[in-house]
Protein backbone atom coordinates (compact mmCIF):
# COMPACT_ATOMS: atom_id res chain seq x y z
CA UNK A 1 -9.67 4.16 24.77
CA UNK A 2 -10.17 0.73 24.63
CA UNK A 3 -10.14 0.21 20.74
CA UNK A 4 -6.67 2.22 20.93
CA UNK A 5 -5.21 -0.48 23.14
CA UNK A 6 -7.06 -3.40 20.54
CA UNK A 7 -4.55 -1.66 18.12
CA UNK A 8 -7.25 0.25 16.05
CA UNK A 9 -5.76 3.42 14.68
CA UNK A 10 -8.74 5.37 15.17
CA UNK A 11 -7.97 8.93 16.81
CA UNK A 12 -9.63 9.02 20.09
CA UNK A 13 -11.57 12.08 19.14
CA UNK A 14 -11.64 15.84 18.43
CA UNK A 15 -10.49 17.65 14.83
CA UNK A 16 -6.92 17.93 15.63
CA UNK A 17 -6.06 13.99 15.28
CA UNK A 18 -8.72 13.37 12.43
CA UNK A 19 -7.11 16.52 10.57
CA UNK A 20 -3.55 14.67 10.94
CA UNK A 21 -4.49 10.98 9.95
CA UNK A 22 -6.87 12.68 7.05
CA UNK A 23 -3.16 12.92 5.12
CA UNK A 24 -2.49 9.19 5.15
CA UNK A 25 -5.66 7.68 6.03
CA UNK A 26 -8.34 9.84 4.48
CA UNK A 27 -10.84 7.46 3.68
CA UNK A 28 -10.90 5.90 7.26
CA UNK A 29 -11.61 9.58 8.35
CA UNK A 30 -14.24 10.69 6.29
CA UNK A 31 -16.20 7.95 6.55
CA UNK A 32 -16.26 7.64 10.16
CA UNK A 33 -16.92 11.57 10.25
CA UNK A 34 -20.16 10.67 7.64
CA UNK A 35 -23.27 11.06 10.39
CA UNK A 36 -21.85 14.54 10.83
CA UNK A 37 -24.82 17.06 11.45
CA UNK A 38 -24.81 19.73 8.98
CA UNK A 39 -24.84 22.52 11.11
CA UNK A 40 -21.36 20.55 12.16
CA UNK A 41 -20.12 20.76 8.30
CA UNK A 42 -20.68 24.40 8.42
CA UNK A 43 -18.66 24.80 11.22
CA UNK A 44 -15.96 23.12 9.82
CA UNK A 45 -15.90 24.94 6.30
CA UNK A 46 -16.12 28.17 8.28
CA UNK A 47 -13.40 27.11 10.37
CA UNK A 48 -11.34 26.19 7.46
CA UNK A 49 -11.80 29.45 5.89
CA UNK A 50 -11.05 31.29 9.37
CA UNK A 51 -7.51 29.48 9.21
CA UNK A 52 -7.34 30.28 5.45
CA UNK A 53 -7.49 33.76 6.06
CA UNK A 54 -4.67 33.86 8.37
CA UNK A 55 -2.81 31.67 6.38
CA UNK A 56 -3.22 34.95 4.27
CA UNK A 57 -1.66 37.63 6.81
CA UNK A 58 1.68 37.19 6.54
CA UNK A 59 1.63 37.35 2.61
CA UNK A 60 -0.56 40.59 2.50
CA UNK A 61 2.15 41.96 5.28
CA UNK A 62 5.21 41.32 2.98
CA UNK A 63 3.36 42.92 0.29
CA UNK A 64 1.61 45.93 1.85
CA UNK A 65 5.54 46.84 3.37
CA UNK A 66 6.72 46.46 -0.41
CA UNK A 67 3.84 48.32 -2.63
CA UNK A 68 2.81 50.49 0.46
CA UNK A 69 0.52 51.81 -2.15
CA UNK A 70 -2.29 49.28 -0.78
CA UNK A 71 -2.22 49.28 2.74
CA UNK A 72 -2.04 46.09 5.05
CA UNK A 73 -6.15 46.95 6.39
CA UNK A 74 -7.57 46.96 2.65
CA UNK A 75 -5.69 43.76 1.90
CA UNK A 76 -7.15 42.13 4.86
CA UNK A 77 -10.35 43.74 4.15
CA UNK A 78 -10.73 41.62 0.37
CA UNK A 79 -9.43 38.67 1.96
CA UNK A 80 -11.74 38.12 4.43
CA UNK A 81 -14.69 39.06 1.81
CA UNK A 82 -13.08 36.44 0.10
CA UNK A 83 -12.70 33.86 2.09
CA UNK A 84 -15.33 34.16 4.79
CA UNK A 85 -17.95 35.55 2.37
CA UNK A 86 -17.36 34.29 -1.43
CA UNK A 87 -15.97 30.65 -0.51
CA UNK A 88 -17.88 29.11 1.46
CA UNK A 89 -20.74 30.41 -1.31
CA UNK A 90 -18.51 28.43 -3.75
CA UNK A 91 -17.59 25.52 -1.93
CA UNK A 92 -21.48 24.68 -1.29
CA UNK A 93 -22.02 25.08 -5.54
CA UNK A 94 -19.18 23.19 -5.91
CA UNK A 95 -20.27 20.32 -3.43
CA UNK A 96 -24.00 20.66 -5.34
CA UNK A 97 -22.16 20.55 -8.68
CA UNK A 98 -20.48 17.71 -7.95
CA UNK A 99 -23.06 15.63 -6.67
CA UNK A 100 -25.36 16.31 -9.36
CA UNK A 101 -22.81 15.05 -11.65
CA UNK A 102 -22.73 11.88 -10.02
CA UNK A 103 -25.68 10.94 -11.10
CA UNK A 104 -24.23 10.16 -14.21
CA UNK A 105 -22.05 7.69 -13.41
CA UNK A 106 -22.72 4.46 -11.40
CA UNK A 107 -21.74 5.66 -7.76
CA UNK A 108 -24.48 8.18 -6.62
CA UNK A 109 -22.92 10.61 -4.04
CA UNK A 110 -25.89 12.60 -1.81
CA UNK A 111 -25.05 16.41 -1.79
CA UNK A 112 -24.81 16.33 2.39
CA UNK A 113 -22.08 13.41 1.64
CA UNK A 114 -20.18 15.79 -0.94
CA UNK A 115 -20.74 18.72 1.33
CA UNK A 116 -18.92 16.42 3.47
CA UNK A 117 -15.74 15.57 1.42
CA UNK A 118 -15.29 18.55 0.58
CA UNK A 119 -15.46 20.76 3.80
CA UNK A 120 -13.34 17.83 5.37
CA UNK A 121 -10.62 18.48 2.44
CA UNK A 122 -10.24 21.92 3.10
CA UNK A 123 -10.10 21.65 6.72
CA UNK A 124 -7.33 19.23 6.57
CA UNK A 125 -5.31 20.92 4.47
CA UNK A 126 -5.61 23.93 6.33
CA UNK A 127 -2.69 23.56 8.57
CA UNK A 128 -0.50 23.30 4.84
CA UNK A 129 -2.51 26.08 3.95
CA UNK A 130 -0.58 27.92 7.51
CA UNK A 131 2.71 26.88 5.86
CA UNK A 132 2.01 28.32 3.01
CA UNK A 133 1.38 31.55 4.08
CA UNK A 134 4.53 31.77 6.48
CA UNK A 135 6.26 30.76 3.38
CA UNK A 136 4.65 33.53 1.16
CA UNK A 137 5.52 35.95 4.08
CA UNK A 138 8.84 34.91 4.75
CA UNK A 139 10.95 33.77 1.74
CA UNK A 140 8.25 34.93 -1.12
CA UNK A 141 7.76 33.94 -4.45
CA UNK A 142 10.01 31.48 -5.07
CA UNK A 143 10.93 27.83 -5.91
CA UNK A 144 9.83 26.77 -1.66
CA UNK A 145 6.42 28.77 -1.93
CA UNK A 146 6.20 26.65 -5.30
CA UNK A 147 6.51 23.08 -3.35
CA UNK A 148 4.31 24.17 -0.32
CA UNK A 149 1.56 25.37 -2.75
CA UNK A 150 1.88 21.95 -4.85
CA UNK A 151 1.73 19.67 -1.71
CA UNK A 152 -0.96 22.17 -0.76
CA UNK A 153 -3.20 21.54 -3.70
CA UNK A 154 -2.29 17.54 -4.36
CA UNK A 155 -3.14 17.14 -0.48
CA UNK A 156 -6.49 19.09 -1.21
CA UNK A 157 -7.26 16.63 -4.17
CA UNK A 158 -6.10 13.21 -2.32
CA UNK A 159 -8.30 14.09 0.69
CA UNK A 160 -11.45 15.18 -1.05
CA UNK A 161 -10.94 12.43 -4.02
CA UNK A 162 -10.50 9.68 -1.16
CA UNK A 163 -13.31 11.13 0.67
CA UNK A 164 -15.61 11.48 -2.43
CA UNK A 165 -14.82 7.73 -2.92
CA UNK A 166 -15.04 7.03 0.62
CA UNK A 167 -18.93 8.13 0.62
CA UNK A 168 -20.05 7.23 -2.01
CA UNK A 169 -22.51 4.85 -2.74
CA UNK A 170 -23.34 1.91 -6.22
CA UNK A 171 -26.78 2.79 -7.57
C-alpha cells in the first residue's frame, strides 16, 4: 500500500488488476509476474481456457436453437475437448516453439519465460474473449462480432509481443 500512495502504478495484488493494466501496461506486468512458479503458469493457462470455454456457451446456444440438428450438450462436449484438453497441449508447443526459435536471434528467451508470455496473454485477454462470446450469442455473425474478435486477437498479440520483449534477455 505504501508504493500506491508513492504514486507507483503497480496493482496492489491478485489477477484481476494485473489482467486490467496488462492492456496498457503489459510489459510492467509481465515482468513483475516473471518469478512465477510454474505450477502457478499452469493455473493460469487452465484458468484462461476455463473462461474461454464459457466465452463459448452462448455462441453454441444460438446455434444449437438454429441447426437443432447438433444439440447444445455435443457442442459443449467438443469445446471443452478443445479447449481444456487440445490447447493448453498447443499453447505449451507453441511457448517451446517459440523459444527455441529465439535462439536464433540475439535476445535468448528461456521456455519457462515464454511459457510465461504466453499464458499471461491469454489470460488477459480472456475477459475480451467473454465479450466475444456474448456478442456471438447475442447479435451473431456480423460487422460487431467482427470488431470484438479483431480487438480480441490484436490485444492477444500486444500482450504476448510486449511480454515476449518484456522477458527476454541479450545473449
Amino acid at each position: 500500500m505504501a508504493d500506491l500512495e508513492r504514486g507507483s502504478v503497480t496493482p496492489p495484488g491478485g489477477i484481476a488488476p494485473r489482467v486490467l493494466q496488462s492492456w496498457w501496461a503489459p510489459r510492467r506486468v509481465v515482468r513483475g509476474l516473471s518469478a512465477m512458479p510454474e505450477r502457478v503458469k499452469l493455473v493460469v493457462l487452465m484458468l484462461a481456457m476455463l473462461i474461454f470455454l464459457v466465452a463459448q456457451a452462448p455462441a453454441n446456444a444460438r446455434l444449437a436453437q438454429l441447426d437443432p440438428s447438433v444439440p447444445f450438450d455435443a457442442r459443449m462436449g467438443g469445446a471443452l475437448l478443445a479447449v481444456l484438453f487440445l490447447m493448453p497441449l498447443l499453447a505449451y508447443a507453441l511457448a517451446a516453439v517459440v523459444s527455441a526459435l529465439s535462439r536464433l536471434t540475439p535476445w535468448r528467451l528461456t521456455p519457462e519465460d515464454s511459457r510465461l508470455a504466453l499464458f499471461w496473454a491469454l489470460l488477459a485477454v480472456a475477459p475480451a474473449m467473454l465479450l466475444a462470446g456474448l456478442v456471438a450469442g447475442l447479435i451473431g455473425p456480423g460487422p460487431a462480432l467482427a470488431v470484438v474478435q479483431a480487438v480480441c486477437g490484436a490485444g492477444f498479440l500486444m500482450i504476448w509481443g510486449a511480454g515476449l520483449s518484456a522477458l527476454a534477455r541479450r545473449a
